[in-house]
C-alpha atoms as a PDB file:
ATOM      1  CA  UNK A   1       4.296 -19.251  17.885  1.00  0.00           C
ATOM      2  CA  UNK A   2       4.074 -17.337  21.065  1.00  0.00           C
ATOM      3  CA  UNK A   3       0.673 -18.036  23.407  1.00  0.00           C
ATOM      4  CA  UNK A   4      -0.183 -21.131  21.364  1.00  0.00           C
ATOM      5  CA  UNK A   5      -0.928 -19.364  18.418  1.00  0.00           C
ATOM      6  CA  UNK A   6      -2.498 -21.241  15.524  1.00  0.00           C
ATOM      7  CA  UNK A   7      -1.502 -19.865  12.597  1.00  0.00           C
ATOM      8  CA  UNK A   8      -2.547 -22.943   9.732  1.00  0.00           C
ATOM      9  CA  UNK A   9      -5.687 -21.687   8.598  1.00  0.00           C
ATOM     10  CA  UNK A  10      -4.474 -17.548   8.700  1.00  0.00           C
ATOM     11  CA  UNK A  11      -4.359 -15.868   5.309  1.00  0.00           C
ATOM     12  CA  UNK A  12      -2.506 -12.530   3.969  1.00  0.00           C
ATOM     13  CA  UNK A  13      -4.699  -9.852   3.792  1.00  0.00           C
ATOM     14  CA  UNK A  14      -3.569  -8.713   0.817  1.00  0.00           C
ATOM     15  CA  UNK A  15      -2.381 -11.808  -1.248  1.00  0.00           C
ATOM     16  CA  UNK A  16      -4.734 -14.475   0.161  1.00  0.00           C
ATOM     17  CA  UNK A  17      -2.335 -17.050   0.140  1.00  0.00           C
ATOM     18  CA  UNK A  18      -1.251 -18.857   3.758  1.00  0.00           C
ATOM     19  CA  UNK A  19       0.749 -16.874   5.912  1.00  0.00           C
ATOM     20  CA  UNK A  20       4.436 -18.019   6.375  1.00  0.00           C
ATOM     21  CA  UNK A  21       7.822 -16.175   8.402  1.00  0.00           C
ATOM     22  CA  UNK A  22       8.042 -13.209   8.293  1.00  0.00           C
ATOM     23  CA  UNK A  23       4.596 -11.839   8.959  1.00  0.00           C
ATOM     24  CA  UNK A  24       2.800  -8.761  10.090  1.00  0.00           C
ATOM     25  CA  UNK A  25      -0.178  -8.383  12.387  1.00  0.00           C
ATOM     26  CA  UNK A  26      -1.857  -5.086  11.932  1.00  0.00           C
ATOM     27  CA  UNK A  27      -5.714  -3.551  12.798  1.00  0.00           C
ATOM     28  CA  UNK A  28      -6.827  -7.621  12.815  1.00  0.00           C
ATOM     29  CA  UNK A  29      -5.340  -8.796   9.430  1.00  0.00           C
ATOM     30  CA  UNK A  30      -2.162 -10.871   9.001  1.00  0.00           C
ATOM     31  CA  UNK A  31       0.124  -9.958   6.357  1.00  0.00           C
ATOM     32  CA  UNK A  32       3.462 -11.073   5.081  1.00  0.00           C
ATOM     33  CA  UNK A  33       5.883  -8.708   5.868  1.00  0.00           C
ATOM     34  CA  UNK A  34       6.661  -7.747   1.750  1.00  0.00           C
ATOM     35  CA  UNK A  35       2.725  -7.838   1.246  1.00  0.00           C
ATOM     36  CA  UNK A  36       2.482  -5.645   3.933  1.00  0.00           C
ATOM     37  CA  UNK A  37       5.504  -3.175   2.690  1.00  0.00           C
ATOM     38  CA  UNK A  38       4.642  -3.408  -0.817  1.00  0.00           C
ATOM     39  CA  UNK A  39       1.193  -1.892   0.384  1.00  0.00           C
ATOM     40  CA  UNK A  40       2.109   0.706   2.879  1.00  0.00           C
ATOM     41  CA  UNK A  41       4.390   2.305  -0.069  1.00  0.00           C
ATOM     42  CA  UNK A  42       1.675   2.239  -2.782  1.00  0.00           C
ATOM     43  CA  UNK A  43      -0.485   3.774  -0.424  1.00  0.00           C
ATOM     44  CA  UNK A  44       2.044   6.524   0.276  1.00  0.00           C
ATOM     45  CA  UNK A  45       2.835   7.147  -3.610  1.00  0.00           C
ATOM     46  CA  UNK A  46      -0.936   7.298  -4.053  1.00  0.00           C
ATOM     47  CA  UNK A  47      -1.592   9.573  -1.339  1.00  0.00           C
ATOM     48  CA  UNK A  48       1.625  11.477  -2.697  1.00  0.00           C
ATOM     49  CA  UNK A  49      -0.121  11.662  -5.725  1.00  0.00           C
ATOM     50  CA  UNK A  50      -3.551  12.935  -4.948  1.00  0.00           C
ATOM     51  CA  UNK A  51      -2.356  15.687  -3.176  1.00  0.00           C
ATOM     52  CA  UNK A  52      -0.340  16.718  -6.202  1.00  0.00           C
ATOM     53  CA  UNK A  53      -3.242  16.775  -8.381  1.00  0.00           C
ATOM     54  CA  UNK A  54      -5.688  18.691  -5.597  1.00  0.00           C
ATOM     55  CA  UNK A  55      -2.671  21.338  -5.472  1.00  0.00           C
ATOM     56  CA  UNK A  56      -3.331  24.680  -8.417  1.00  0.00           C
ATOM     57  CA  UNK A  57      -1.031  24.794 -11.184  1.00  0.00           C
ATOM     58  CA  UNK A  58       1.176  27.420 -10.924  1.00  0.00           C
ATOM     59  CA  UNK A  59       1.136  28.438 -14.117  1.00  0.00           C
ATOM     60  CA  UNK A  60       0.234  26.999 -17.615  1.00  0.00           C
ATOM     61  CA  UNK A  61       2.709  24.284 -19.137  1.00  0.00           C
ATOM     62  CA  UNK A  62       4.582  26.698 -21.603  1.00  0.00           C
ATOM     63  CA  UNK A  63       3.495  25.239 -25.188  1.00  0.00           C
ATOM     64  CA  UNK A  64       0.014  24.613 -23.885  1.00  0.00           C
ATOM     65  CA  UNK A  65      -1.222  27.043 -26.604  1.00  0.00           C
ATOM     66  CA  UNK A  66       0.637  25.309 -29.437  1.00  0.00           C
ATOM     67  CA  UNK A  67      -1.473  21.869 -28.589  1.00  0.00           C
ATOM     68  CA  UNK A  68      -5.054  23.949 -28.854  1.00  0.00           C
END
């Protein structure tokens, strides 16, 4: 590693198990680089999805009143 970095006893982040090639270093945590991917995108379909469900309906689902 570059600068004499030690990296035997560094754990993902996110999966917990030792960190290997490819890896990601990000605000003090090492990642793999799929942990680190795999995260980022559920992060962006959940915030995808959250502001979908703060956003009004537009208007009723159309057989809403058959279901009541």
């Amino acid at each position: 590693m570059k600068h004499g970095d030690d990296l035997t006893d560094k754990r993902c982040a996110r999966c917990h198990q030792p960190v290997t090639l490819p890896m990601v270093y990000r605000d003090g945590l090492w990642f793999h680089t799929k942990c680190f991917s795999d995260g980022a995108r559920q992060l962006s379909n959940a915030t995808r999805l959250a502001k979908a469900l703060e956003e009004p309906a537009s208007s009723p689902h159309p057989h809403a009143a058959s279901y009541m």
